[in-house]
Protein backbone atom coordinates (compact mmCIF):
# COMPACT_ATOMS: atom_id res chain seq x y z
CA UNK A 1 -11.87 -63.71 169.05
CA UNK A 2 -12.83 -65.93 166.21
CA UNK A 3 -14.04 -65.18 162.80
CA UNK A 4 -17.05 -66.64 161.30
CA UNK A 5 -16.98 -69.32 159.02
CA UNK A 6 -17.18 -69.36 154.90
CA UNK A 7 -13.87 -68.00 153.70
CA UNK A 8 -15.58 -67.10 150.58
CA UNK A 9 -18.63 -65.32 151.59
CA UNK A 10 -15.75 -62.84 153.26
CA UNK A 11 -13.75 -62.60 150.59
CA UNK A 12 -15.01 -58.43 150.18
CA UNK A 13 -14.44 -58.40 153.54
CA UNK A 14 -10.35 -59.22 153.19
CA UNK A 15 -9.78 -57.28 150.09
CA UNK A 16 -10.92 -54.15 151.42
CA UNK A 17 -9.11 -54.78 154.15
CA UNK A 18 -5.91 -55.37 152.23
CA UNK A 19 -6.80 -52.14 149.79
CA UNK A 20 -7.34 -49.78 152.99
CA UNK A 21 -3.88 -51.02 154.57
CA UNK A 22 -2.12 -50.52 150.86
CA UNK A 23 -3.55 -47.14 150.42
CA UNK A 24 -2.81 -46.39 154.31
CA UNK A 25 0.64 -47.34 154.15
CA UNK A 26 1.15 -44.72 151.15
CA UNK A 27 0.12 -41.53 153.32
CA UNK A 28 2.48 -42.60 155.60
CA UNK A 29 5.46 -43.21 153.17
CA UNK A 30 4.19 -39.48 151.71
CA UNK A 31 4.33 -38.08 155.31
CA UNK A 32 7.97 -39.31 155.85
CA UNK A 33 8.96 -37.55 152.37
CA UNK A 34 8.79 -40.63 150.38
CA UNK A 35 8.16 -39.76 146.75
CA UNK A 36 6.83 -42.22 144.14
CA UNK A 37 6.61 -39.37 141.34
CA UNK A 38 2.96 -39.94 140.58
CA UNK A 39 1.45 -37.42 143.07
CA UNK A 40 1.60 -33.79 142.75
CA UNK A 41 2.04 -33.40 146.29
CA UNK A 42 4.91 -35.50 147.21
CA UNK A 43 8.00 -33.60 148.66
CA UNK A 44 11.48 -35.05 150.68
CA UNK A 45 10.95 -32.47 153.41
CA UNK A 46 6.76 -31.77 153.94
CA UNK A 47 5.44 -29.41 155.69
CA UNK A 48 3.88 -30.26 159.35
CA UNK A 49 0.31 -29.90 158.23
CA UNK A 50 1.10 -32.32 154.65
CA UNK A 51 2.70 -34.56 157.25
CA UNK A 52 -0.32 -34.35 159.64
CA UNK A 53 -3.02 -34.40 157.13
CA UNK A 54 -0.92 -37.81 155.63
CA UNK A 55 -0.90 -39.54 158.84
CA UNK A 56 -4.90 -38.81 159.45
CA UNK A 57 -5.78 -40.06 156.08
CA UNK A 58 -3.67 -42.89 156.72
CA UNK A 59 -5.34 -43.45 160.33
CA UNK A 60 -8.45 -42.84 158.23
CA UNK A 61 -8.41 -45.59 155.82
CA UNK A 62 -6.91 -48.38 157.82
CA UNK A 63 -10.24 -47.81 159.69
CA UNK A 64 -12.04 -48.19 157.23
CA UNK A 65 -9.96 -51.60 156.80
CA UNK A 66 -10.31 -52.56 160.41
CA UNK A 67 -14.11 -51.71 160.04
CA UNK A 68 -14.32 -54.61 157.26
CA UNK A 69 -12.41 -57.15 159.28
CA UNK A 70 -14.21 -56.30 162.35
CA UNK A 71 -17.81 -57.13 159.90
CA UNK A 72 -16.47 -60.82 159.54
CA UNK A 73 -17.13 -61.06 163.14
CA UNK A 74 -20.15 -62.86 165.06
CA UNK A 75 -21.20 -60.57 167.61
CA UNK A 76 -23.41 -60.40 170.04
CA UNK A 77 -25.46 -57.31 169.77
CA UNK A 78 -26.78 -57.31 166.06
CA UNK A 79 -26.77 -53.76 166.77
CA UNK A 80 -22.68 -53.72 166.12
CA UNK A 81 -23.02 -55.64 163.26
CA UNK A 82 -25.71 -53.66 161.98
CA UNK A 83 -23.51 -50.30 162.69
CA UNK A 84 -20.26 -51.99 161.20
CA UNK A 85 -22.24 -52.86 157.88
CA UNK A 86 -23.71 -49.30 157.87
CA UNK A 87 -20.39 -47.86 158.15
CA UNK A 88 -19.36 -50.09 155.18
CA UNK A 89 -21.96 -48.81 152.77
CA UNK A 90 -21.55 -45.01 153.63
CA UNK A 91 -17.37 -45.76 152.96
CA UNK A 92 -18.43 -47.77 149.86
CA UNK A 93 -20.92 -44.87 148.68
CA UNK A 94 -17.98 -42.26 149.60
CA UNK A 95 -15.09 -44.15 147.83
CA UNK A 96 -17.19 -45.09 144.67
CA UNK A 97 -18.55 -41.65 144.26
CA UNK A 98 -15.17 -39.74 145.00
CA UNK A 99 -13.47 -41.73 142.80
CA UNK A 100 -15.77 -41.47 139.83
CA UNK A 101 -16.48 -37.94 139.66
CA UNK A 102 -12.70 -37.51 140.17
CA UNK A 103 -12.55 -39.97 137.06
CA UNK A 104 -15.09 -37.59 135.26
CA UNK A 105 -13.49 -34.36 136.40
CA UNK A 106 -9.90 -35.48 135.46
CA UNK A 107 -10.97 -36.89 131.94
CA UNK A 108 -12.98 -33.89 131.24
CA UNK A 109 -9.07 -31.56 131.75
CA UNK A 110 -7.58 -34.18 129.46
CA UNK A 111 -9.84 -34.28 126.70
CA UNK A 112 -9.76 -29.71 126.86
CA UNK A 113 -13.26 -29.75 127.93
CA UNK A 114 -13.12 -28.22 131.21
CA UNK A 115 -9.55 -25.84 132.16
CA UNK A 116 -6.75 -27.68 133.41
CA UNK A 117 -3.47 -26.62 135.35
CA UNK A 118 -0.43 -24.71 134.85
CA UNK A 119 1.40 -26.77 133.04
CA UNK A 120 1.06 -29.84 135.35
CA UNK A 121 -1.41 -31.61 133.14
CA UNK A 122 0.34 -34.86 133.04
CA UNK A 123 -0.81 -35.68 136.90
CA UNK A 124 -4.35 -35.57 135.63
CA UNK A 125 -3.10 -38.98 133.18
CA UNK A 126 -1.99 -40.35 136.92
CA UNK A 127 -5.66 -39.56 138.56
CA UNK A 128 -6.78 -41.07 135.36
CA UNK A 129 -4.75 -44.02 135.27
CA UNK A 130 -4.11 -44.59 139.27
CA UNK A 131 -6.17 -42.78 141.89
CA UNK A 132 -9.55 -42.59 140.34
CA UNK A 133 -9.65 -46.16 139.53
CA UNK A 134 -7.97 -46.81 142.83
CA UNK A 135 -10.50 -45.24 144.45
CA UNK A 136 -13.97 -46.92 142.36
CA UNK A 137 -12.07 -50.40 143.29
CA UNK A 138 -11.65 -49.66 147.09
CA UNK A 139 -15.56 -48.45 146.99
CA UNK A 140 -16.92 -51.43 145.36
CA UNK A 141 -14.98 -53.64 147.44
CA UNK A 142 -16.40 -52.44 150.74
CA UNK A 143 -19.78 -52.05 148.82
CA UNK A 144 -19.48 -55.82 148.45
CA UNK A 145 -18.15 -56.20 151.62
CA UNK A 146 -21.41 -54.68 153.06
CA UNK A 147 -23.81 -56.33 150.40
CA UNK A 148 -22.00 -59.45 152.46
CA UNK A 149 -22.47 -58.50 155.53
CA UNK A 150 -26.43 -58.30 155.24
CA UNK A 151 -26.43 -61.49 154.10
CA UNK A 152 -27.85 -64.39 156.36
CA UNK A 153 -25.08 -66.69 157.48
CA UNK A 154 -25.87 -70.35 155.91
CA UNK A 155 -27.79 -72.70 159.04
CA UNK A 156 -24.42 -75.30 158.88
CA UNK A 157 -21.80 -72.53 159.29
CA UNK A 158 -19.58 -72.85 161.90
CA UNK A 159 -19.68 -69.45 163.53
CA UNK A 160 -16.81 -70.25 166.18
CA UNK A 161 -16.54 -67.14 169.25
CA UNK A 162 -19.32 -64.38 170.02
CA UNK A 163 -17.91 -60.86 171.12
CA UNK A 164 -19.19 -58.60 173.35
């Protein structure tokens, strides 16, 4: 299996990859008890369905990851490429939009517009500062990633191995 050719025009492509793994490799730290202290959620001894619903999100998003590699490959059936890219803009729409109403939603507590918590409003400053944003970035990264993917390859490129 070979990738296609122009580094650059897959650039998307990589960084979503590399944002999925990140953000993949932090449910799993969170399912083992790991604690950071900016999630509300994190606990040294989780319960089985924290620990289960951790290690799906994590399977989850390093999909979505291997999805965006997979997209820098020349395949055979335009049909796979065509579903890969799909999949890329519904993650991208799904991402973008989760992350900025969760942006909205959080900034609306802070600023005493809409009810917040019982006394745990300083994780709203972390969806704020952190997730939300972490979120909008790993949406318009696979948005690009997909913009890239419908693009036509250039007639010199070297396109190296065809799968299936």
């Amino acid at each position: 299996m070979r990738r296609t050719g122009g580094g650059r025009h897959h650039l998307p492509h990589h960084l979503a990859l590399v944002w999925a793994l990140l953000f993949a490799a932090l449910n799993v730290f969170w399912a083992f008890g790991g604690r950071t202290g900016t999630h509300p959620l994190e606990t040294p001894d989780p319960a089985p369905s924290l620990v289960l619903a951790n290690l799906g999100a994590a399977l989850l998003k390093a999909g979505i990851g291997v999805v965006a590699w997979l997209a820098t490959r020349r395949w055979r059936r335009g049909l796979v490429h065509e579903g890969l890219t799909l999949l890329l803009w519904i993650s991208g729409v799904v991402c973008a939009l989760y992350g900025l109403f969760g942006l909205v939603g959080n900034a609306l507590v802070l600023a005493g517009t809409l009810p917040g918590g019982d006394g745990g409003e300083h994780w709203y400053w972390y969806y704020v500062l952190l997730w939300d944003p972490y979120w909008v970035l790993g949406g318009v990264l696979l948005l690009a990633a997909a913009v890239r993917s419908g693009e036509p390859r250039k007639s010199g490129e070297v396109t190296g191995g065809r799968m299936f």
